[in-house]
C-alpha atoms as a PDB file:
ATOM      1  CA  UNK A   1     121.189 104.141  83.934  1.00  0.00           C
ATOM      2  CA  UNK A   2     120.539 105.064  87.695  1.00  0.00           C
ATOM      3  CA  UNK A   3     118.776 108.656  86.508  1.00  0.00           C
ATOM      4  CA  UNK A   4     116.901 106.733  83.821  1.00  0.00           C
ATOM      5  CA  UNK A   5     115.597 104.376  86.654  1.00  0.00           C
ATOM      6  CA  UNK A   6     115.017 107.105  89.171  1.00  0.00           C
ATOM      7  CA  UNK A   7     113.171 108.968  86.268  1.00  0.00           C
ATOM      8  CA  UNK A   8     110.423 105.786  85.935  1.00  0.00           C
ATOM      9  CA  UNK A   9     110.197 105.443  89.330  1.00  0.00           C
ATOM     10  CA  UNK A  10     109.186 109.328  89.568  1.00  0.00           C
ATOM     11  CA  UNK A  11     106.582 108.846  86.878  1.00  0.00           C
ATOM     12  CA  UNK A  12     105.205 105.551  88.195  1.00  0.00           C
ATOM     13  CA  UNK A  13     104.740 107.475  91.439  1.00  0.00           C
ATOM     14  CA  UNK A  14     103.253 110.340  89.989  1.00  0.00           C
ATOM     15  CA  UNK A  15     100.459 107.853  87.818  1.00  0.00           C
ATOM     16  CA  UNK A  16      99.876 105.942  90.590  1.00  0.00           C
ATOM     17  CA  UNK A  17      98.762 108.868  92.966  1.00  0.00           C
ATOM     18  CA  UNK A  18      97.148 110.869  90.427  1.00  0.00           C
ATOM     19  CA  UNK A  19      94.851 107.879  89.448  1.00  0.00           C
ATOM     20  CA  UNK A  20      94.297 107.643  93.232  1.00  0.00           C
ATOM     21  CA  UNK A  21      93.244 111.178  93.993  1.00  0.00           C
ATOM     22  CA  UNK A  22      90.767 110.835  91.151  1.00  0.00           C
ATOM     23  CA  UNK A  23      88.968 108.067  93.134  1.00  0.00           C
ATOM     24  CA  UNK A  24      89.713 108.928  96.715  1.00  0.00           C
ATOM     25  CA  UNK A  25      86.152 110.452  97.468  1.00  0.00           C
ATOM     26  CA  UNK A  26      87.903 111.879 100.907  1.00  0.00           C
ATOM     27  CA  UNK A  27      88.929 108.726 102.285  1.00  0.00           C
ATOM     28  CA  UNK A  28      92.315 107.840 103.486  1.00  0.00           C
ATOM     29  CA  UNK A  29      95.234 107.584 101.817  1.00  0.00           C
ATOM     30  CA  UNK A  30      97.716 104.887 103.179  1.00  0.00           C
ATOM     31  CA  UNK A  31     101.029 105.574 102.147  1.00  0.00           C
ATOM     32  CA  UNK A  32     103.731 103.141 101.733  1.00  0.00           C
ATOM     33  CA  UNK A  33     107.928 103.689 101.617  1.00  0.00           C
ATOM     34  CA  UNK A  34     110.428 101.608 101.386  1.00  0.00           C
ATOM     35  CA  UNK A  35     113.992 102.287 101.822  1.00  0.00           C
ATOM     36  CA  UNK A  36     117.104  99.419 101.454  1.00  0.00           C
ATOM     37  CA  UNK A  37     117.478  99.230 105.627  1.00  0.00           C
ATOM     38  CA  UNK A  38     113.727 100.485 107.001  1.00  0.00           C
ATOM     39  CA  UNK A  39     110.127 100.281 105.798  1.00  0.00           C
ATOM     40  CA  UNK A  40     107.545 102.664 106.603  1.00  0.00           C
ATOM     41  CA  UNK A  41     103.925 103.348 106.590  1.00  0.00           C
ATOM     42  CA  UNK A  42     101.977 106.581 107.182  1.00  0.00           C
ATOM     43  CA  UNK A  43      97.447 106.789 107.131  1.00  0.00           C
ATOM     44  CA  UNK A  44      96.983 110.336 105.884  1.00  0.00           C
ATOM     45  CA  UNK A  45      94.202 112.603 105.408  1.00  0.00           C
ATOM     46  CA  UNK A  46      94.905 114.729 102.383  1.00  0.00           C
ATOM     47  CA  UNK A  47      91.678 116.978 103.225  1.00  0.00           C
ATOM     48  CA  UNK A  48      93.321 118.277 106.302  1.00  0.00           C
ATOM     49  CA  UNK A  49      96.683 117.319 105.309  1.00  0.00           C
ATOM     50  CA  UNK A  50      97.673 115.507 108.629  1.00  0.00           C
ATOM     51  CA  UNK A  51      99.058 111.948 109.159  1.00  0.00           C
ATOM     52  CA  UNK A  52      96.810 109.890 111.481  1.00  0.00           C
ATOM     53  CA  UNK A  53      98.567 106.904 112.399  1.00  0.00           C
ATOM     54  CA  UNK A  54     102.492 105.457 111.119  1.00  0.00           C
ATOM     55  CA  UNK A  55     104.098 102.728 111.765  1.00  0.00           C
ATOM     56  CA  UNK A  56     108.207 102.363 111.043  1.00  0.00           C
ATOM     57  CA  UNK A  57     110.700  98.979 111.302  1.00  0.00           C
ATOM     58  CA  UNK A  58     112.506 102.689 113.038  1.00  0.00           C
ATOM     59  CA  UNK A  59     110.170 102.031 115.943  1.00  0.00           C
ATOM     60  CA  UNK A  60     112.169 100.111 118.745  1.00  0.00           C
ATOM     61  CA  UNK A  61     108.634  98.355 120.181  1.00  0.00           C
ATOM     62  CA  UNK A  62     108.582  96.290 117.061  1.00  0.00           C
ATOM     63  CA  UNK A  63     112.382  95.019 117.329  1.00  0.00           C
ATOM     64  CA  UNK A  64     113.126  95.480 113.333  1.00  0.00           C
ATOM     65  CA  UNK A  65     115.125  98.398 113.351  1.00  0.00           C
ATOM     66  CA  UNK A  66     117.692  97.879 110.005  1.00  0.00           C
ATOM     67  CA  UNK A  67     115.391  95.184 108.769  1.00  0.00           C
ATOM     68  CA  UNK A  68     113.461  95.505 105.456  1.00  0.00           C
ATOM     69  CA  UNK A  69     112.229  91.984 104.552  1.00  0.00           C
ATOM     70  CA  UNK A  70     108.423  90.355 103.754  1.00  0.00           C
ATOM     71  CA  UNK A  71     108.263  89.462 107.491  1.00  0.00           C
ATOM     72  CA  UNK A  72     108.811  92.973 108.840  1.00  0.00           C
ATOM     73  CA  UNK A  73     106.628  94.277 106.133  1.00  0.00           C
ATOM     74  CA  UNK A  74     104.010  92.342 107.524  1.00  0.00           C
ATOM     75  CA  UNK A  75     104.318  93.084 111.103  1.00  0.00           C
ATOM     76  CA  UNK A  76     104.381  96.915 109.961  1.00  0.00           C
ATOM     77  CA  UNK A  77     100.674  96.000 107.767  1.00  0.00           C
ATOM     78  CA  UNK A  78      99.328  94.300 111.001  1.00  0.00           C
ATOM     79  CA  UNK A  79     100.536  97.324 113.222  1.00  0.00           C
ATOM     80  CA  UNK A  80      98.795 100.371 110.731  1.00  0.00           C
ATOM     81  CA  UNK A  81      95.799  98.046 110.731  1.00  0.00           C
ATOM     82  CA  UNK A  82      95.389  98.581 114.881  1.00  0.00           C
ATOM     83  CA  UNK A  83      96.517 101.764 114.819  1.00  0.00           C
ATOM     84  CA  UNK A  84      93.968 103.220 112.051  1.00  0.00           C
ATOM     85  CA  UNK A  85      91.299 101.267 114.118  1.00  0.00           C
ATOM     86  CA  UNK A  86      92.046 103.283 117.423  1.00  0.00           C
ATOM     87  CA  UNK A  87      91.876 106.442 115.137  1.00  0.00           C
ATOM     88  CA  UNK A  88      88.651 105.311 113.648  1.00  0.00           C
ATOM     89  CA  UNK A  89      89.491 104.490 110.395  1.00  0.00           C
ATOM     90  CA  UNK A  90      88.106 101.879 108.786  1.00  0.00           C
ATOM     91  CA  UNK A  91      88.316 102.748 104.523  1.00  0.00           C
ATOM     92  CA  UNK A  92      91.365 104.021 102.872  1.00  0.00           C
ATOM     93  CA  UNK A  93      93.184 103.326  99.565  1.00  0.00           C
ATOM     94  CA  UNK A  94      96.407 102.101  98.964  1.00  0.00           C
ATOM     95  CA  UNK A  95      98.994 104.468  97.535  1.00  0.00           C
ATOM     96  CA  UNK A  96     101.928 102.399  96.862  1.00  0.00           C
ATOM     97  CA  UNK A  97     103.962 105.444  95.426  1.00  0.00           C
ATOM     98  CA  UNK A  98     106.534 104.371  92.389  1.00  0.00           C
ATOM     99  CA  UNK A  99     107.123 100.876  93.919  1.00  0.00           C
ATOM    100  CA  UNK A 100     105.754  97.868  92.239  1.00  0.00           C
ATOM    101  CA  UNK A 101     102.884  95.629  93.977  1.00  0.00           C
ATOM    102  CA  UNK A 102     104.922  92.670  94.892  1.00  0.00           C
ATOM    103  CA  UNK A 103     106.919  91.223  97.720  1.00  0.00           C
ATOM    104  CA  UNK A 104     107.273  93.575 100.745  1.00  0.00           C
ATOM    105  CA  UNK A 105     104.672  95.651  99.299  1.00  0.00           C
ATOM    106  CA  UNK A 106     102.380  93.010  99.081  1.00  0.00           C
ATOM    107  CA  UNK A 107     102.798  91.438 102.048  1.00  0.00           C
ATOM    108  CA  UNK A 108     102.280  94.953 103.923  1.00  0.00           C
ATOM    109  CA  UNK A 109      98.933  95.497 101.906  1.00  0.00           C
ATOM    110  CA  UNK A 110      97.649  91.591 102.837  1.00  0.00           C
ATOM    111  CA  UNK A 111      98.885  92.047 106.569  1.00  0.00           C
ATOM    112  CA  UNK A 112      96.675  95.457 106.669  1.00  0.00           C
ATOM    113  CA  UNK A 113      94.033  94.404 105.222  1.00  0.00           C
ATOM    114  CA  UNK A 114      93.611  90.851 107.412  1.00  0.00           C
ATOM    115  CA  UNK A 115      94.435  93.262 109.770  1.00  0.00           C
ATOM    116  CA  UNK A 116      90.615  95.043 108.529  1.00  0.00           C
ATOM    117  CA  UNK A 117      91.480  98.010 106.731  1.00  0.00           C
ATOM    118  CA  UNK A 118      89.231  97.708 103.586  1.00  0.00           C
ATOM    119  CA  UNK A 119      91.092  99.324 100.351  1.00  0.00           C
END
């Protein structure tokens, strides 16, 4: 059962970002992971192919290190948010990979985009 679930994940990833690309029109791509302990967040520009702003519950300024739960999610949203403002990004679109929109997810995606990234 775990390959069969890894295997749907894998696919849902692989829809989600292809679907994505099609649309991107060479904005932003803000990319979401989520582990069991840590979340993490990374604004990248596929065109050059370098990251221009993360933000990580790893990150000891934030105080979540080992926590992966709706309220760090949303302090991570709030933080990308800032951080792709001081880079000058204002557009991106939300590449969730193979997890579903719900929960921690979510709440990252509402945080960032209160936060005023637009996607």
């Amino acid at each position: 059962m775990a390959n069969k679930k890894r295997e749907l994940f894998l696919k849902r990833r692989l829809r989600v970002r292809n679907k994505l690309k099609a649309m991107a029109n060479g904005r932003a791509r803000l990319s979401v992971h989520r582990s069991s302990k840590n979340i993490s967040v990374q604004l990248i520009d596929d065109v050059k192919g370098v990251t221009i702003a993360a933000a990580s519950t790893l990150e000891k300024e934030f105080g979540l290190v080992g926590k992966n739960n709706v309220e760090a999610a949303s302090k991570i949203g709030a933080a990308i948010a800032e951080r792709a403002k001081k880079a000058g990004v204002e557009t991106c679109y939300f590449d969730r990979g193979g997890f579903l929109f719900h929960g921690k997810i979510k709440a990252l995606a509402d945080a960032a985009r209160e936060g005023g990234l637009k996607f």
